[in-house]
C-alpha atoms as a PDB file:
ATOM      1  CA  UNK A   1     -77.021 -48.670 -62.457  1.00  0.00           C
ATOM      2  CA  UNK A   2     -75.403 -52.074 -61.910  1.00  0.00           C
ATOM      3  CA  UNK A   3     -76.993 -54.883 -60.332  1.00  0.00           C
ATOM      4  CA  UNK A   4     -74.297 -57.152 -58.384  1.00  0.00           C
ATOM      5  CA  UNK A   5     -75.217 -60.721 -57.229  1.00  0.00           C
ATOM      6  CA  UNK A   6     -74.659 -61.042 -53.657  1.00  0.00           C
ATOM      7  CA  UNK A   7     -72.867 -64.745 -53.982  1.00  0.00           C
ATOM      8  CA  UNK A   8     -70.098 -63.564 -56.265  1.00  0.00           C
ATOM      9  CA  UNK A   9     -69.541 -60.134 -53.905  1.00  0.00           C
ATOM     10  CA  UNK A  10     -68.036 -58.583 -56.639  1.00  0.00           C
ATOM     11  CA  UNK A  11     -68.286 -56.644 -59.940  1.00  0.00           C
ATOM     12  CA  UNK A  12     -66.516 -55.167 -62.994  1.00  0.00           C
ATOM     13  CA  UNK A  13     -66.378 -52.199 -63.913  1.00  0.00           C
ATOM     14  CA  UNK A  14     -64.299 -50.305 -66.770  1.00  0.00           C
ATOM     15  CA  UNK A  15     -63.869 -47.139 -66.626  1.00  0.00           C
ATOM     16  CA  UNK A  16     -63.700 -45.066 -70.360  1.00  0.00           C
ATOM     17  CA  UNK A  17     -62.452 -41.545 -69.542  1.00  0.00           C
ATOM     18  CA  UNK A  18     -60.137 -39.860 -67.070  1.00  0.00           C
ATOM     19  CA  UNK A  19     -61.687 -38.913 -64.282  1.00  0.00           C
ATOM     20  CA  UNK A  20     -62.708 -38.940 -60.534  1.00  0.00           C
ATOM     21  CA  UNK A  21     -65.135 -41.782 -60.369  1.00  0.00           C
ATOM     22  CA  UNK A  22     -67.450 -42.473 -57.384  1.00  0.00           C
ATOM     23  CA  UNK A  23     -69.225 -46.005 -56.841  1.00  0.00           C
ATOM     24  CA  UNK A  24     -72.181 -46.053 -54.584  1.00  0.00           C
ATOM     25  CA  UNK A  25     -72.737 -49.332 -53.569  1.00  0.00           C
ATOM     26  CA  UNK A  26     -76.732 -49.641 -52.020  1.00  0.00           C
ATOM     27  CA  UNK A  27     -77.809 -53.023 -50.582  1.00  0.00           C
ATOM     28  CA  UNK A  28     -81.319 -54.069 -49.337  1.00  0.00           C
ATOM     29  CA  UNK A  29     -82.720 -56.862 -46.903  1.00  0.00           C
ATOM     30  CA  UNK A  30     -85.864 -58.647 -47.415  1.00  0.00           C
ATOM     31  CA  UNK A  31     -88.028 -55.980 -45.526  1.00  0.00           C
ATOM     32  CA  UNK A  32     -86.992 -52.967 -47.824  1.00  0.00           C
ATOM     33  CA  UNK A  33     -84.367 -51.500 -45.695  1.00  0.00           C
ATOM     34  CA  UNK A  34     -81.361 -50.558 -47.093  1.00  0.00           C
ATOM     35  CA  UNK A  35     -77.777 -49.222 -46.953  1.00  0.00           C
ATOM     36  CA  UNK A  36     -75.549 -47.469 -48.867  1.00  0.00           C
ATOM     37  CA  UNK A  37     -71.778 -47.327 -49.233  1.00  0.00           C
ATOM     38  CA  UNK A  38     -69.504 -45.200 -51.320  1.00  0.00           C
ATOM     39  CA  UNK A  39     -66.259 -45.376 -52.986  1.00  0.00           C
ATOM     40  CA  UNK A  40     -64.590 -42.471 -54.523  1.00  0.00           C
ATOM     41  CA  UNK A  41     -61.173 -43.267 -57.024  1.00  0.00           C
ATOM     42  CA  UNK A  42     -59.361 -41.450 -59.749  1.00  0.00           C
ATOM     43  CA  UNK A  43     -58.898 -43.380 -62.895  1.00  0.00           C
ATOM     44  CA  UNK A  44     -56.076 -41.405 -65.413  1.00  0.00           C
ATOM     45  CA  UNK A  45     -53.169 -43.108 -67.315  1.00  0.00           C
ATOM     46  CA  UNK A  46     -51.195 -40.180 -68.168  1.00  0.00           C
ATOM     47  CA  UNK A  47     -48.620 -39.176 -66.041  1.00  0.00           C
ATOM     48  CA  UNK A  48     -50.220 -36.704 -63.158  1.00  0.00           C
ATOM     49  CA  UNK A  49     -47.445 -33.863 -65.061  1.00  0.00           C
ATOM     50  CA  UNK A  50     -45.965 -33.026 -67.844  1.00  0.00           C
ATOM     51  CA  UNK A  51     -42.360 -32.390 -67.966  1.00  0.00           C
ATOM     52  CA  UNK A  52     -41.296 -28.953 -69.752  1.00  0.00           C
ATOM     53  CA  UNK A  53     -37.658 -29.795 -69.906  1.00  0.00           C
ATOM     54  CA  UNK A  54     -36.947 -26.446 -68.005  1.00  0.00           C
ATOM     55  CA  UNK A  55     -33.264 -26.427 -66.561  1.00  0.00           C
ATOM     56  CA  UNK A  56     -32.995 -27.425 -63.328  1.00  0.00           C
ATOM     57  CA  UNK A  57     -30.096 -24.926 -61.235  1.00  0.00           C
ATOM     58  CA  UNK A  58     -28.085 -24.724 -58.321  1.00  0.00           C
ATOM     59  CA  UNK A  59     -28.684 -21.825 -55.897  1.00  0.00           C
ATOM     60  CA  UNK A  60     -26.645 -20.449 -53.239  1.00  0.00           C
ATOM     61  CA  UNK A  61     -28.488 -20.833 -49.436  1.00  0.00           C
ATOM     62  CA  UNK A  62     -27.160 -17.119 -48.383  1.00  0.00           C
ATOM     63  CA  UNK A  63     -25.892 -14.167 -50.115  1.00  0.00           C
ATOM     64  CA  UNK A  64     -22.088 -14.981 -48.676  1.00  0.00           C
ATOM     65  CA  UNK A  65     -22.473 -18.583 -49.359  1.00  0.00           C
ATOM     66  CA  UNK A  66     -19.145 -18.763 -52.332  1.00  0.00           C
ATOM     67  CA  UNK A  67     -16.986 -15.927 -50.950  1.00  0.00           C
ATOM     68  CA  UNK A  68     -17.761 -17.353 -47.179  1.00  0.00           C
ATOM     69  CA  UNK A  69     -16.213 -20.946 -48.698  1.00  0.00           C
ATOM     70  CA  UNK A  70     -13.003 -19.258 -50.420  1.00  0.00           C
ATOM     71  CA  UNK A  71     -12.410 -17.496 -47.156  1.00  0.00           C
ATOM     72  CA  UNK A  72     -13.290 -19.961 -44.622  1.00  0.00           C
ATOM     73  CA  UNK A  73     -12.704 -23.323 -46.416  1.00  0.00           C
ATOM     74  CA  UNK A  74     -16.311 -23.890 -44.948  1.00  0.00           C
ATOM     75  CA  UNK A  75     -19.077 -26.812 -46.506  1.00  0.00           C
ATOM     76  CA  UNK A  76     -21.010 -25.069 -49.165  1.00  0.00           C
ATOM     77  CA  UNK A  77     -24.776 -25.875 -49.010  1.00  0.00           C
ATOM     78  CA  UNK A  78     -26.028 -26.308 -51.944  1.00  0.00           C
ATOM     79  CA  UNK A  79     -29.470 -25.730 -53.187  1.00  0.00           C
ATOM     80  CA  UNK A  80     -31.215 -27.649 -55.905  1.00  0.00           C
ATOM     81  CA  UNK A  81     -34.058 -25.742 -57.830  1.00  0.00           C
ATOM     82  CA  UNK A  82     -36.416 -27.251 -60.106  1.00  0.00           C
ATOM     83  CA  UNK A  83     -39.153 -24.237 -60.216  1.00  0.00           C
ATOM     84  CA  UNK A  84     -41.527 -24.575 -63.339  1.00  0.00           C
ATOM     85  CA  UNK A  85     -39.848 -27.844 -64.739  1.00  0.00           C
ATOM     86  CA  UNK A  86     -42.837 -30.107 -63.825  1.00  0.00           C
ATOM     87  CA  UNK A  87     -46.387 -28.426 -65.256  1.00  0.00           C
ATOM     88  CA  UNK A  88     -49.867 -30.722 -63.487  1.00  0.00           C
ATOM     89  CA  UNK A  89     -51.578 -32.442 -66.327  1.00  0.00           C
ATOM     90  CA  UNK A  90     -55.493 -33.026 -65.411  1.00  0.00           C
ATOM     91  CA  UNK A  91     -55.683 -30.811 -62.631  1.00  0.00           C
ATOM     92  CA  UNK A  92     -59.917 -31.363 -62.298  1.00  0.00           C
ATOM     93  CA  UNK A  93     -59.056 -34.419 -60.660  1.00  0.00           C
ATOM     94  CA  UNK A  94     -58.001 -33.125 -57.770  1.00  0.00           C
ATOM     95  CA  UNK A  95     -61.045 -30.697 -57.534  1.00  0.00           C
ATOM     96  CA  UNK A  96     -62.609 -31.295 -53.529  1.00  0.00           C
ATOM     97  CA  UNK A  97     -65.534 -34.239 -53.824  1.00  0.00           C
ATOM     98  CA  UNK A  98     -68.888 -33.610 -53.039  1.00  0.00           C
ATOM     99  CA  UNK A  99     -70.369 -34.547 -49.539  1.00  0.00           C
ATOM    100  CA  UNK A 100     -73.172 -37.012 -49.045  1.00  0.00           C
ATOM    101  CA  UNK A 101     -75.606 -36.089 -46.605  1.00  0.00           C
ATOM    102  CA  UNK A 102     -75.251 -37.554 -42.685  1.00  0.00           C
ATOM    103  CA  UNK A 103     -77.201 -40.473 -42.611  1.00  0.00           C
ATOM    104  CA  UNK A 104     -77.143 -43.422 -40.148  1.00  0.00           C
ATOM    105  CA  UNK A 105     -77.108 -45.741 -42.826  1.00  0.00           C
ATOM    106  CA  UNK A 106     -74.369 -44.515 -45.029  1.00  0.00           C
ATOM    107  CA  UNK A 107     -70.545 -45.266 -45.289  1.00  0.00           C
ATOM    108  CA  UNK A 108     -68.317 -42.716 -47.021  1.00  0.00           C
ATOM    109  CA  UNK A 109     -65.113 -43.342 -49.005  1.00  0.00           C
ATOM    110  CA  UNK A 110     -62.704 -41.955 -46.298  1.00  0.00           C
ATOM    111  CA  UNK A 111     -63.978 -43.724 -42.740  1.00  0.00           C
ATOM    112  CA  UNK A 112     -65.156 -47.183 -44.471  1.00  0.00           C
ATOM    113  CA  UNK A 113     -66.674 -48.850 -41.515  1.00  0.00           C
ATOM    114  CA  UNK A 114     -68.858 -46.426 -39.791  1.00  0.00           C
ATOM    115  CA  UNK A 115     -72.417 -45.504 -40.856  1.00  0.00           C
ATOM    116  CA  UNK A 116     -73.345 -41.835 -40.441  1.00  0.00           C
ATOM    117  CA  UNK A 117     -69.728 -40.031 -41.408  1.00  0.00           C
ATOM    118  CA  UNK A 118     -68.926 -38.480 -44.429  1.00  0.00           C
ATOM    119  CA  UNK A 119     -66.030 -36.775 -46.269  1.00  0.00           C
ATOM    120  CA  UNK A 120     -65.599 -33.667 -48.634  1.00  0.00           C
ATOM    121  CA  UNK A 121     -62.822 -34.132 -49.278  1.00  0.00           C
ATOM    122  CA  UNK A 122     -61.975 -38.064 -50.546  1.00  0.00           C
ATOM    123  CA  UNK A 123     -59.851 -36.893 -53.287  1.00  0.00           C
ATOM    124  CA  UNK A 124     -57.162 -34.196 -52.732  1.00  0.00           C
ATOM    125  CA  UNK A 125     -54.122 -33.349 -54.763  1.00  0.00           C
ATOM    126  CA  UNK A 126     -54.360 -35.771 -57.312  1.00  0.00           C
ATOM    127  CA  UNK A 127     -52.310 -34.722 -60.029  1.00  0.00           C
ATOM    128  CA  UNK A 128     -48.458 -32.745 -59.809  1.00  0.00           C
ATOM    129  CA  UNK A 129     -45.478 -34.269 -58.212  1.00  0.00           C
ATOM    130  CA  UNK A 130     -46.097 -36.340 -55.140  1.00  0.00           C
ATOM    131  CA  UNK A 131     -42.685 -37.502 -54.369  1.00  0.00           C
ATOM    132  CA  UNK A 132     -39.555 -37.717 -55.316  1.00  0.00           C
ATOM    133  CA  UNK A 133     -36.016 -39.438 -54.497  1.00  0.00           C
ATOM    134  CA  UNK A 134     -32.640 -37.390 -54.636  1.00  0.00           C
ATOM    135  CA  UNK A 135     -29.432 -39.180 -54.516  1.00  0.00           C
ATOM    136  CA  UNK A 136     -25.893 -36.611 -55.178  1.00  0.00           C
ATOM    137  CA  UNK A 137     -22.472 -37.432 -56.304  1.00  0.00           C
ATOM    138  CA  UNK A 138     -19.155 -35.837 -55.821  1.00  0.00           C
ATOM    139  CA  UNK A 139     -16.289 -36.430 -57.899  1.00  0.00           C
ATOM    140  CA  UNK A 140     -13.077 -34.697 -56.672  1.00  0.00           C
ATOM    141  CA  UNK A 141     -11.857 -32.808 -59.539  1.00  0.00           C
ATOM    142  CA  UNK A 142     -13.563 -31.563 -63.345  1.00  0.00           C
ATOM    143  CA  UNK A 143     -15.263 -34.678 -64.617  1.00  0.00           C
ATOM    144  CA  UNK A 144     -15.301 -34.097 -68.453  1.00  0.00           C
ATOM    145  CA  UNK A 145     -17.409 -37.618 -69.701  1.00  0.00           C
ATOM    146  CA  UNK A 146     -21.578 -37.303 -69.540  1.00  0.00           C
ATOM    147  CA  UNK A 147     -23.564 -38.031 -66.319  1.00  0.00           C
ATOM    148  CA  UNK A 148     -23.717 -41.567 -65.356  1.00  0.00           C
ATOM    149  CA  UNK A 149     -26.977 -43.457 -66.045  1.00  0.00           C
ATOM    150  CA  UNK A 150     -26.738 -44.352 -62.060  1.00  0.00           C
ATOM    151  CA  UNK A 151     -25.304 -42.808 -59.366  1.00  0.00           C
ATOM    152  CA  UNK A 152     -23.624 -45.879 -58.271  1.00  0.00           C
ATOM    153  CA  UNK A 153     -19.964 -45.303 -58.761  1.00  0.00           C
ATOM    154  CA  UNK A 154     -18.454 -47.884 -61.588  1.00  0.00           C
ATOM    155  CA  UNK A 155     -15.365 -50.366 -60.165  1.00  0.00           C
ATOM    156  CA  UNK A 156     -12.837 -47.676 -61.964  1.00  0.00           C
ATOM    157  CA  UNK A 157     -14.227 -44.720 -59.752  1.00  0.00           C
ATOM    158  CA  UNK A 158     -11.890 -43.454 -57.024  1.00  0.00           C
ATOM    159  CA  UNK A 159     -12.407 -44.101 -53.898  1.00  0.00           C
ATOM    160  CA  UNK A 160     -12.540 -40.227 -53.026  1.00  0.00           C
ATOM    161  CA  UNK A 161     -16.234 -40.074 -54.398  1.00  0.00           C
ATOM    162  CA  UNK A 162     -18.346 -39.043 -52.327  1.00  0.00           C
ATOM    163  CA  UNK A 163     -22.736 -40.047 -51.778  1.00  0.00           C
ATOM    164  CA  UNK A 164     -25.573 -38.648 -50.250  1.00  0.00           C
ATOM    165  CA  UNK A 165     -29.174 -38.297 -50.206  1.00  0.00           C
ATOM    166  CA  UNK A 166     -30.854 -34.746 -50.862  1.00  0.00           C
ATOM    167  CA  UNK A 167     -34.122 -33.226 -48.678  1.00  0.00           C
ATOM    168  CA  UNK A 168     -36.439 -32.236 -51.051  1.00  0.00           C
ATOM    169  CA  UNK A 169     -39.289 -30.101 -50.558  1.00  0.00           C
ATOM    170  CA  UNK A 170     -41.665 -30.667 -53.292  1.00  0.00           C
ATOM    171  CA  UNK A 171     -43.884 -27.454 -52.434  1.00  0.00           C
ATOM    172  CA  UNK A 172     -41.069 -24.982 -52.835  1.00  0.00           C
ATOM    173  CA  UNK A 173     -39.671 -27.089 -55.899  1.00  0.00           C
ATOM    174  CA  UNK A 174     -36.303 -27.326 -54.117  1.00  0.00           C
ATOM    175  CA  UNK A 175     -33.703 -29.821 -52.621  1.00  0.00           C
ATOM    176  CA  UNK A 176     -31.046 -29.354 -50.412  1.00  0.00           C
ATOM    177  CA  UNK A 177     -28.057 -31.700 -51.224  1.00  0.00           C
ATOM    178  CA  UNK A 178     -26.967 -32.605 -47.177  1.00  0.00           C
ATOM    179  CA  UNK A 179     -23.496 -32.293 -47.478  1.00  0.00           C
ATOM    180  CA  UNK A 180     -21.653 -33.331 -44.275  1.00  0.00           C
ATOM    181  CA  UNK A 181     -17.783 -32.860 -45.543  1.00  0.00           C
ATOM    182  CA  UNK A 182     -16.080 -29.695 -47.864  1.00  0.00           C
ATOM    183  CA  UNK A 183     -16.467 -28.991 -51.417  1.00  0.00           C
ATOM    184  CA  UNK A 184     -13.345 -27.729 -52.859  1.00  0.00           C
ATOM    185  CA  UNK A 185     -13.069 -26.008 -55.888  1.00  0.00           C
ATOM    186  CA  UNK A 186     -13.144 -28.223 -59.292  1.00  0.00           C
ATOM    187  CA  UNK A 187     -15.348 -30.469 -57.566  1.00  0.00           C
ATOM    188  CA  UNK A 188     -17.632 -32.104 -59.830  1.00  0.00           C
ATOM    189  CA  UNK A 189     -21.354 -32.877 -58.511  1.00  0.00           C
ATOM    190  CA  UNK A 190     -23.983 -35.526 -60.015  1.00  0.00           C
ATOM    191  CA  UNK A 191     -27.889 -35.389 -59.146  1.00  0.00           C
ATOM    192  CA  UNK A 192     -30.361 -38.021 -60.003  1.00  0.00           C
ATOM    193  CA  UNK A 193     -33.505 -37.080 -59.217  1.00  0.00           C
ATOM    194  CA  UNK A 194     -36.641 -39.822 -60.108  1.00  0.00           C
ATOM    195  CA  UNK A 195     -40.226 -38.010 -60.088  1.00  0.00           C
ATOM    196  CA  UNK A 196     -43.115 -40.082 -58.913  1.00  0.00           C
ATOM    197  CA  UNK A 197     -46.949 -39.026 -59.554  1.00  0.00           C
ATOM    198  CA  UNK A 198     -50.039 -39.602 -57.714  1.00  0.00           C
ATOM    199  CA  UNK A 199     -49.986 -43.634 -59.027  1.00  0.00           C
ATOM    200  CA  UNK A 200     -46.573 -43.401 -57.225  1.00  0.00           C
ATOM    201  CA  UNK A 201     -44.839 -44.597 -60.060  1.00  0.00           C
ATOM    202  CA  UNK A 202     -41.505 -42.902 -61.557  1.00  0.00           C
ATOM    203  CA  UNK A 203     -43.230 -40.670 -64.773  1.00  0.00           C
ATOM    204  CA  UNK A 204     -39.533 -38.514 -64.869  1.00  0.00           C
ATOM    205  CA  UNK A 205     -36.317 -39.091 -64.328  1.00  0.00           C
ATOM    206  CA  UNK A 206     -33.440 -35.859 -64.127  1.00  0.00           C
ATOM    207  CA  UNK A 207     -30.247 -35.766 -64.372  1.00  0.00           C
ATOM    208  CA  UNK A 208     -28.296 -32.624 -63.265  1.00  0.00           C
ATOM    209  CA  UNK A 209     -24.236 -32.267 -63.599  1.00  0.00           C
ATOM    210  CA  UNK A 210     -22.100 -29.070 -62.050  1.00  0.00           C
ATOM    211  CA  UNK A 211     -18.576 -27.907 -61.688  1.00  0.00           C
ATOM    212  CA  UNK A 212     -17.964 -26.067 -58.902  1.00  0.00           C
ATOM    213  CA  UNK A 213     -16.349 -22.939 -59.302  1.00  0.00           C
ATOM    214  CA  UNK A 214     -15.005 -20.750 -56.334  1.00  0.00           C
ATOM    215  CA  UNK A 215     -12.526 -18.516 -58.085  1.00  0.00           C
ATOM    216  CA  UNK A 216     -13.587 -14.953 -57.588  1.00  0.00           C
ATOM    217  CA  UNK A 217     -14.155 -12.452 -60.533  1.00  0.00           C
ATOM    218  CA  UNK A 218     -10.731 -10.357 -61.318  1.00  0.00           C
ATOM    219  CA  UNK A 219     -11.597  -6.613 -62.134  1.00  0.00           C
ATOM    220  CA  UNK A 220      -8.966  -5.365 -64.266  1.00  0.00           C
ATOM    221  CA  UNK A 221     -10.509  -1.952 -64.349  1.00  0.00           C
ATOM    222  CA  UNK A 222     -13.506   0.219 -64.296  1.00  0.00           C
ATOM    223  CA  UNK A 223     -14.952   3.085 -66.230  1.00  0.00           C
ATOM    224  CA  UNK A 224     -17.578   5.448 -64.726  1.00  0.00           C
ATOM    225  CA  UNK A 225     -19.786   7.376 -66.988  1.00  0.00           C
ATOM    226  CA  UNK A 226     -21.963   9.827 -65.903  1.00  0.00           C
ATOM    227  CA  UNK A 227     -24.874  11.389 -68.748  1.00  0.00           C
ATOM    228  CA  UNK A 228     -26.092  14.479 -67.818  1.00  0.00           C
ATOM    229  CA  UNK A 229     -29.457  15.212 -69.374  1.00  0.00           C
ATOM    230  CA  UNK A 230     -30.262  19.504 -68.984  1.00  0.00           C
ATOM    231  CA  UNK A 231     -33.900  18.673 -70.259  1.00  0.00           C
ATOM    232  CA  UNK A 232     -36.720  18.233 -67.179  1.00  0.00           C
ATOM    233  CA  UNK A 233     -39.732  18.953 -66.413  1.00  0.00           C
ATOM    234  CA  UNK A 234     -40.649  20.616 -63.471  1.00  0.00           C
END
């Protein structure tokens, strides 16, 4: 317990450990009454995840989705996956806060000004992925150099490239890149994807390059071989 002088209307505190921290702030008048007010934080400075390095893919939105394209000359939609590449770190600080009891002369964390409400609730998916921006690139044709540290296009790049931003959908660990004109076969697509944490600052930042390949599969020939096995049980 911390005694605060009421002419400064402030104090220090440090906090050691990671954690979900909760200051209860009580004041008194001259008569013995008194007040209380809380304030509920999370103090970590690791990065809410860790980042497993697991390869992040392209999917195909439908079943028909490449042969519908070589038929059709149609826009491809394209489907970014990122499942099990970003692991929470420290998930017991997002475990649900305890509840103070109703009392006319309290003020909980989430309401702040009015006595008599409280919250369960204060702290709430605290750790994980909690945003993220996706920007894409298309460059007409194979690109054979690395992935650009930006997806800014350099004063050399043709003037064919193509931008966009991506919808992500952090629960399902997915983006959709939203691709207004065609992708033709060759193409070669950039993603830059920066991962932001609960402190909602950037803790990962991935880069993702693809060729686009339409060409269907040739089958030369086929052999069937059929086994047959005389021994059963019946």
């Amino acid at each position: 317990m911390t005694k605060v002088t009421p002419d400064l209307n402030n104090f220090q505190f440090r906090a050691e450990n990671a954690g979900v921290y909760a200051i209860v702030l009580t004041v008194y008048d001259e008569t013995g009454n008194s007040a209380k007010a809380r304030k509920i934080f999370n103090y970590n400075d690791q990065p809410g995840f860790e980042d497993t390095q697991t390869p992040v893919r392209f999917l195909a939105s439908n079943s028909s989705a490449f042969i519908t394209a070589v038929d059709d000359d149609t826009t491809i939609p394209l489907v970014l996956s990122w499942a099990g590449r970003f692991v929470p770190k420290n998930e017991e600080l997002s475990r649900r806060v305890e509840p103070w009891p109703i009392d006319q002369n309290t003020i909980d964390d989430v309401y702040g000004t009015t006595f008599g409400l409280r919250s369960i609730s204060a702290v709430s998916g605290a750790v994980g992925v909690s945003g993220m921006t996706c920007i894409y690139r298309i460059v007409p044709n194979s690109y054979a150099g690395d992935i650009p540290d930006q997806p800014e296009p350099d004063a050399d790049a043709p003037a064919t490239d193509r931008m966009g931003n991506c919808t992500t959908y952090l629960q399902n660990e997915t983006a959709t890149l939203d691709i207004a004109s065609l992708i033709r076969n060759g193409d070669t697509v950039f993603v830059w994807m920066n991962v932001t944490d609960y402190t909602d600052k950037t803790a990962a930042t991935v880069r993702v390059k693809a060729i686009v390949d339409l060409t269907r599969p040739v089958v030369k020939g086929h052999e069937l071989v059929v086994n047959r096995d005389d021994e059963y049980n019946s």
